[in-house]
N, C-alpha and C. Protein backbone atom coordinates (compact mmCIF):
# COMPACT_ATOMS: atom_id res chain seq x y z
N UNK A 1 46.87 35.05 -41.72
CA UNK A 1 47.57 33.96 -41.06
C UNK A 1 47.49 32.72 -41.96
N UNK A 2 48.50 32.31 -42.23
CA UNK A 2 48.55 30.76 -43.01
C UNK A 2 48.31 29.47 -42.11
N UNK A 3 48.19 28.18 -42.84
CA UNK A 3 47.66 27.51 -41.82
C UNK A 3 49.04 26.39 -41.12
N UNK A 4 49.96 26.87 -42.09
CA UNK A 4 51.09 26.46 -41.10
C UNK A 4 50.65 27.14 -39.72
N UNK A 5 51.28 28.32 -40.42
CA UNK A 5 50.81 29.71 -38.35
C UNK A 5 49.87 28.72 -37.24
N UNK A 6 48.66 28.01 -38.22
CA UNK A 6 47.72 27.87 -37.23
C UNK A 6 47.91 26.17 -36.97
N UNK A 7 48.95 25.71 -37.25
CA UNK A 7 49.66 24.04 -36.65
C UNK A 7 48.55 24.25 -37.76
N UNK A 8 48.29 23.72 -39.21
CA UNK A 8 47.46 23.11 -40.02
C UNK A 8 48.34 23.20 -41.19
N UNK A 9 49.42 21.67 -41.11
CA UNK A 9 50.14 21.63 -42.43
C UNK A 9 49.20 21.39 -43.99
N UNK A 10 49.17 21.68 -44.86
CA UNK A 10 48.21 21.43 -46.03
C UNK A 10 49.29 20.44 -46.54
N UNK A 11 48.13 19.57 -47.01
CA UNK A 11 48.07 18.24 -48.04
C UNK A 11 47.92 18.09 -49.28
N UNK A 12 48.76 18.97 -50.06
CA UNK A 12 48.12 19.90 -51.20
C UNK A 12 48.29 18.72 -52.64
N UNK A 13 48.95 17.10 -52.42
CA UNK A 13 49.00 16.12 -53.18
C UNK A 13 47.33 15.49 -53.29
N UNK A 14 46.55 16.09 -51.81
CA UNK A 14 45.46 14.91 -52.08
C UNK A 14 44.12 15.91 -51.23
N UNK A 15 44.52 16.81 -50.58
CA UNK A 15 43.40 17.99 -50.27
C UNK A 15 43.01 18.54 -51.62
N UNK A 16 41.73 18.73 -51.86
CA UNK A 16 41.30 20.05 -52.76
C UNK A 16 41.34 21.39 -52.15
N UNK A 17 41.40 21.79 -50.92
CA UNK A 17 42.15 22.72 -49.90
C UNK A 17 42.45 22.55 -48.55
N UNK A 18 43.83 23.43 -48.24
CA UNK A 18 44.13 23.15 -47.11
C UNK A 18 43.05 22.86 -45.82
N UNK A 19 43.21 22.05 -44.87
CA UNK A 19 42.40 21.97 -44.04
C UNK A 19 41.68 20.99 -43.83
N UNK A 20 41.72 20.26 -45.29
CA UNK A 20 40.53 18.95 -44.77
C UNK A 20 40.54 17.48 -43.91
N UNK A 21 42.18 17.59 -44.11
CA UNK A 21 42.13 16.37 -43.07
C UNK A 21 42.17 16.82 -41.88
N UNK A 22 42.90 17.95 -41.58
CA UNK A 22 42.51 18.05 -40.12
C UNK A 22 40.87 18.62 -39.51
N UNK A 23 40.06 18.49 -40.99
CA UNK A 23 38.96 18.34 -40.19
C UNK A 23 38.49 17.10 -39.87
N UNK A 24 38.87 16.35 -40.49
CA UNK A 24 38.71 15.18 -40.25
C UNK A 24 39.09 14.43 -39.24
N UNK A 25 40.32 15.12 -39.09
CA UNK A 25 40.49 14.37 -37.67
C UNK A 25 40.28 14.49 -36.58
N UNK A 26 39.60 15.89 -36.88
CA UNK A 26 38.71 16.52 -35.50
C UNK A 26 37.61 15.95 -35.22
N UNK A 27 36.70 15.16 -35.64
CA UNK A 27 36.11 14.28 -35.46
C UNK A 27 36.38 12.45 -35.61
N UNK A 28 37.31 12.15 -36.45
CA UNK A 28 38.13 10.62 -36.27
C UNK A 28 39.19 10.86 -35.40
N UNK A 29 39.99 12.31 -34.93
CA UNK A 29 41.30 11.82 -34.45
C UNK A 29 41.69 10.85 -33.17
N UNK A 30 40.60 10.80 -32.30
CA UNK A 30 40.80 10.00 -30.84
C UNK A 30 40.51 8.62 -30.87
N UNK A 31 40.78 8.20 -29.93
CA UNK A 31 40.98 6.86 -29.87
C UNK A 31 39.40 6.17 -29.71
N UNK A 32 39.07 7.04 -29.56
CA UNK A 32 37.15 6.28 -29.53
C UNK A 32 35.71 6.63 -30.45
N UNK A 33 36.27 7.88 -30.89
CA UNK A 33 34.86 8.34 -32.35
C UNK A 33 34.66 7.01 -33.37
N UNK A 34 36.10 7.18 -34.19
CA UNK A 34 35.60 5.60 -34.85
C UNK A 34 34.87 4.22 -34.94
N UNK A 35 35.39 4.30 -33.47
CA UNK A 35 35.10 2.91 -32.77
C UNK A 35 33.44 3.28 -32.86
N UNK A 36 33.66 4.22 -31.75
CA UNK A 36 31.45 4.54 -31.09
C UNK A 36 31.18 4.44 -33.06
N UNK A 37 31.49 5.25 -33.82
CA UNK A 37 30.34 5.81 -35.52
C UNK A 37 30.63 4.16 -35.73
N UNK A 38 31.25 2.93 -35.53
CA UNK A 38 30.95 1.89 -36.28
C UNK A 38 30.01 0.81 -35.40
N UNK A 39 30.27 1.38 -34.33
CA UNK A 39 28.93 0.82 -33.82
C UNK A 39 27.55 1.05 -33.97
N UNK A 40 27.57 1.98 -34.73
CA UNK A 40 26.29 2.98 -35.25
C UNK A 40 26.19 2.92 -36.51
N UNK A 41 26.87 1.89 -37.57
CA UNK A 41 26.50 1.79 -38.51
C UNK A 41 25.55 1.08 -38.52
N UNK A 42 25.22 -0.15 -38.41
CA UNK A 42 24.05 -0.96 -38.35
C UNK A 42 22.71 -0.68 -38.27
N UNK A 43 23.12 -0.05 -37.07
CA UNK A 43 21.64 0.34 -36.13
C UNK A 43 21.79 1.41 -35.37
N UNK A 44 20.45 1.93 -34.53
CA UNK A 44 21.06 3.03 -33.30
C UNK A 44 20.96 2.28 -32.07
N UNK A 45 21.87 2.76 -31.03
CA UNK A 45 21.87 1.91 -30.05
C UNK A 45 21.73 3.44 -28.91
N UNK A 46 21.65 2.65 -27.87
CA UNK A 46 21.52 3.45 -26.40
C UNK A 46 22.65 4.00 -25.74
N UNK A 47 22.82 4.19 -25.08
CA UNK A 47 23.77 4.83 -24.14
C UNK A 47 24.64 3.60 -23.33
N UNK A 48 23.65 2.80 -22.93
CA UNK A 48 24.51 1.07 -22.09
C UNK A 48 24.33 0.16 -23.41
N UNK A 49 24.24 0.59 -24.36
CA UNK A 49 24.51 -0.62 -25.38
C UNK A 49 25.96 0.05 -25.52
N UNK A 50 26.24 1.31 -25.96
CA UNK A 50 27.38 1.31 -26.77
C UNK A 50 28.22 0.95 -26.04
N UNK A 51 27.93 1.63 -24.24
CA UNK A 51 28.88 1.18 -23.56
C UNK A 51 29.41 -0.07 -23.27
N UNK A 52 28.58 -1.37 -23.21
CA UNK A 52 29.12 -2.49 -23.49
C UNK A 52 29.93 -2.95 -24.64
N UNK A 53 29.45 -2.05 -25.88
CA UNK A 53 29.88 -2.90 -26.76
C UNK A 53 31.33 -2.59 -26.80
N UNK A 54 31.53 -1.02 -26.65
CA UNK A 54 32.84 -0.34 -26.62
C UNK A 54 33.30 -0.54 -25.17
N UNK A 55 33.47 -2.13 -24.91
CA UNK A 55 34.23 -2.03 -23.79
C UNK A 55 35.50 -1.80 -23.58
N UNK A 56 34.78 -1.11 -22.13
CA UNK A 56 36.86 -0.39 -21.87
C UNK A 56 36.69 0.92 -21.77
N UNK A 57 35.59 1.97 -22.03
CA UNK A 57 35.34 3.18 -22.73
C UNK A 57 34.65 3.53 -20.68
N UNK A 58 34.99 4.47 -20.63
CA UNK A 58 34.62 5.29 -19.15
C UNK A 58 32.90 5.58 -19.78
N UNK A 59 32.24 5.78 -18.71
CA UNK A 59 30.71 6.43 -19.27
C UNK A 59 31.19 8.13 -19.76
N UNK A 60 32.01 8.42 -18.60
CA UNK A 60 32.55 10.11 -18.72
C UNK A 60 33.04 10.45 -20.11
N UNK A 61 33.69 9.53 -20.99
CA UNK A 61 34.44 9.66 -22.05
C UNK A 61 33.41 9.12 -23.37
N UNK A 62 32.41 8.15 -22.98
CA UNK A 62 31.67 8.11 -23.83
C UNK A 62 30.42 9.62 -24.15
N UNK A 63 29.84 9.40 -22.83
CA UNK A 63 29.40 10.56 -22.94
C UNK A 63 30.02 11.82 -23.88
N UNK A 64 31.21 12.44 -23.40
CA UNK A 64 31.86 13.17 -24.10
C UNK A 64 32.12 13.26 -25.62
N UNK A 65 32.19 12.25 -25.89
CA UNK A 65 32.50 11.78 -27.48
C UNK A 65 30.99 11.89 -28.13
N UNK A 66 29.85 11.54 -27.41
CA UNK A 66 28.48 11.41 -27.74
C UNK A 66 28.11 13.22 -28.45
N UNK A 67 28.34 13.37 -27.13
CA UNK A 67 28.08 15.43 -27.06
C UNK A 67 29.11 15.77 -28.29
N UNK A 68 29.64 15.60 -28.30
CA UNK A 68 30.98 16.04 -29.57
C UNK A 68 30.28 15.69 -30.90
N UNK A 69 30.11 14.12 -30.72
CA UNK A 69 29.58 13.89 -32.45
C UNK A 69 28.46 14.64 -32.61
N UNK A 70 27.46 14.73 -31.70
CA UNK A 70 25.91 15.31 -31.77
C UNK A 70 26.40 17.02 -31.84
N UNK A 71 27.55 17.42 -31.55
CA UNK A 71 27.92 18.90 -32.29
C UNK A 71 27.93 18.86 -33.48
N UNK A 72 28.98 18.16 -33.73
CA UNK A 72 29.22 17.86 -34.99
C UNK A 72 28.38 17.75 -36.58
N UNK A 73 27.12 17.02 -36.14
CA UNK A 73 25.95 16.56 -36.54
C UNK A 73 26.39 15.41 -37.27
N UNK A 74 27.00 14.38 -36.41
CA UNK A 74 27.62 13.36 -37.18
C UNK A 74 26.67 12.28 -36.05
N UNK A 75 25.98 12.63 -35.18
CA UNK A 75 25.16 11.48 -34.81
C UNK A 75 23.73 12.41 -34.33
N UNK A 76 23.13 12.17 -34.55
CA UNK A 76 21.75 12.43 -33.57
C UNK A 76 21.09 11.74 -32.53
N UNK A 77 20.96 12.11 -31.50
CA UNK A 77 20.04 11.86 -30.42
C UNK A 77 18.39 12.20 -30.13
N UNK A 78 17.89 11.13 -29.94
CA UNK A 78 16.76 10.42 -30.25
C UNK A 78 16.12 9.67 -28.57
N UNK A 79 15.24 10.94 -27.95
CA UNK A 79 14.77 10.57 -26.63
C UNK A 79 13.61 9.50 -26.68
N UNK A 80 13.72 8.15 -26.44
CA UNK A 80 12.63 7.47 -26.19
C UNK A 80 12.18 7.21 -24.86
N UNK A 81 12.42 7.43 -24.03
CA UNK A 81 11.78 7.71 -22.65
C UNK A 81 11.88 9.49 -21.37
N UNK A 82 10.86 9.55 -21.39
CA UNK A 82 10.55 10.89 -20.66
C UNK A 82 11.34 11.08 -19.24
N UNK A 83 10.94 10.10 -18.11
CA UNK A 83 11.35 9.82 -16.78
C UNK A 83 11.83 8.41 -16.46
N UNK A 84 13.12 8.21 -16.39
CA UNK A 84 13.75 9.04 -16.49
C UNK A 84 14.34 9.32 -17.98
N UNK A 85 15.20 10.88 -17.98
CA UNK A 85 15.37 10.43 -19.66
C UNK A 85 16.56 9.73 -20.31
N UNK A 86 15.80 9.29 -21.23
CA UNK A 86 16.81 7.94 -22.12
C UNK A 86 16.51 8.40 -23.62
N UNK A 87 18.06 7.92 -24.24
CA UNK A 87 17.90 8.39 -25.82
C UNK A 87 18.86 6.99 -26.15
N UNK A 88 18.22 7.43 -27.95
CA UNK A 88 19.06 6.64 -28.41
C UNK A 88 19.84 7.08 -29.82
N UNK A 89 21.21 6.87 -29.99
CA UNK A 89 21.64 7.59 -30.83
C UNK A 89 22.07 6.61 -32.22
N UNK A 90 21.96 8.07 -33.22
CA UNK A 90 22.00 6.98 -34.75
C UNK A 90 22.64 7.98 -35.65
N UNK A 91 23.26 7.50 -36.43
CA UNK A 91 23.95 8.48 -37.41
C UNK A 91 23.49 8.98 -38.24
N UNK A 92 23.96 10.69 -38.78
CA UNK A 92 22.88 11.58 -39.58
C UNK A 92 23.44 11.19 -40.90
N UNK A 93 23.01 11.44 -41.79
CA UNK A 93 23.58 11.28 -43.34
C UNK A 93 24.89 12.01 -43.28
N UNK A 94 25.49 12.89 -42.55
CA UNK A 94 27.10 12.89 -42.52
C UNK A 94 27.88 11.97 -41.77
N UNK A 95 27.11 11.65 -40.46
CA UNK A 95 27.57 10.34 -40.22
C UNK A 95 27.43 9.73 -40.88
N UNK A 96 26.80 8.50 -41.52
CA UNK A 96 26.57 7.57 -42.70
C UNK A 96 27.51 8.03 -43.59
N UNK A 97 27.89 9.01 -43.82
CA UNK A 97 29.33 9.44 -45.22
C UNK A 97 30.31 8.86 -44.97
N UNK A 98 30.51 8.44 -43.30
CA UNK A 98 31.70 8.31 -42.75
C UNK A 98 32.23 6.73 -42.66
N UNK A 99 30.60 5.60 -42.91
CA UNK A 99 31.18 4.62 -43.26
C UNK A 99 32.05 3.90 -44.09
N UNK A 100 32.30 4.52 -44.97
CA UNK A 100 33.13 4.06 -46.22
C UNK A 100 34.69 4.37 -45.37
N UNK A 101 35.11 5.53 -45.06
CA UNK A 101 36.39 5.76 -44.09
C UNK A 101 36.79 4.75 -42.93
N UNK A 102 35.35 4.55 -42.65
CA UNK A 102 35.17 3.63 -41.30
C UNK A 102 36.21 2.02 -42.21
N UNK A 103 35.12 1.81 -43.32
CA UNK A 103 35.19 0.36 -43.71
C UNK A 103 37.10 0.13 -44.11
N UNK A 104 37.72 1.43 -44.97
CA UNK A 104 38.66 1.59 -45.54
C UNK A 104 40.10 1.10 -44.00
N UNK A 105 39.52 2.17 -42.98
CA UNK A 105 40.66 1.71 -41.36
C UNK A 105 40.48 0.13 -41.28
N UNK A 106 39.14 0.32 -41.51
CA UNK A 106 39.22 -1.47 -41.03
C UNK A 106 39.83 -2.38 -42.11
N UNK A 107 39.48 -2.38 -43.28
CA UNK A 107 40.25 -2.97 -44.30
C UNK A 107 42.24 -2.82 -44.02
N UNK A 108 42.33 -1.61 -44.09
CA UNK A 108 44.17 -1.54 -43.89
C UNK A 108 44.03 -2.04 -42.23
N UNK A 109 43.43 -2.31 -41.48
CA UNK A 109 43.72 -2.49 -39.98
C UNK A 109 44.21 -3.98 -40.48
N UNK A 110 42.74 -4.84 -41.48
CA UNK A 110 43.23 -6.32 -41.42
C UNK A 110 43.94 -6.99 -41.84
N UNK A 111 44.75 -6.18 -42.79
CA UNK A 111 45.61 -6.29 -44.13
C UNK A 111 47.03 -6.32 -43.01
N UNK A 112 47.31 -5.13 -42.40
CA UNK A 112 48.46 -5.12 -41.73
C UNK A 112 48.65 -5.40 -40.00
N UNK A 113 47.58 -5.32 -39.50
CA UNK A 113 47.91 -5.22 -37.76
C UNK A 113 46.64 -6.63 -37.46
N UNK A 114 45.78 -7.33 -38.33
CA UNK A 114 45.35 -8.11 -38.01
C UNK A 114 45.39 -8.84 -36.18
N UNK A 115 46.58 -9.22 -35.99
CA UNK A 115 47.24 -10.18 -35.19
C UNK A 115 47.01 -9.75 -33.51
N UNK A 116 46.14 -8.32 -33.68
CA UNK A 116 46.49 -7.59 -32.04
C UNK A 116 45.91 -8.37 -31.13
């Protein structure tokens, strides 16, 4: 099966093989991974930190995105309290790869859409 067959057009001007941006966007493609991994550049934060900071974000959808990156191994979770339990999450050295991508959206964000 080719990866047309499998909806995976190749990028063959700027992939070294088919497939890599859409892995990429399997973890950047939604409207909230980016956002949560740049809140996690700095520092690690909690579960009601991110949610404040990413306001606007459902707990249901943060959560979700949390469990996703921590598949991923693009963030780790980090229990600092037993009862009840509480963690706090921070990015693994593949997360951390991802700041430079992070910095690059934000650079073309300010260059062209600044004004939102």
């Amino acid at each position: 099966m080719t990866f047309q067959q499998l909806g995976k057009a190749p990028c063959t001007a700027i992939e070294s093989r088919p497939g890599c941006i859409q892995t990429a966007l399997g973890i950047l493609g939604d409207k909230w991974s980016p956002l949560l991994l740049g809140q996690l550049v700095d520092s690690s934060k909690t579960f009601g930190e991110l949610e404040v900071s990413l306001g606007g974000i459902s707990p249901k959808t943060l959560s979700e995105r949390l469990a996703r990156l921590c598949s991923e191994q693009v963030v780790a979770k980090h229990i600092y309290n037993q009862h009840p339990p509480r963690y706090r999450y921070e990015l693994t050295k593949k997360g951390q790869e991802l700041e430079e991508i992070l910095r690059a959206m934000a650079g073309w964000g300010d260059k062209y859409h600044a004004a939102l």
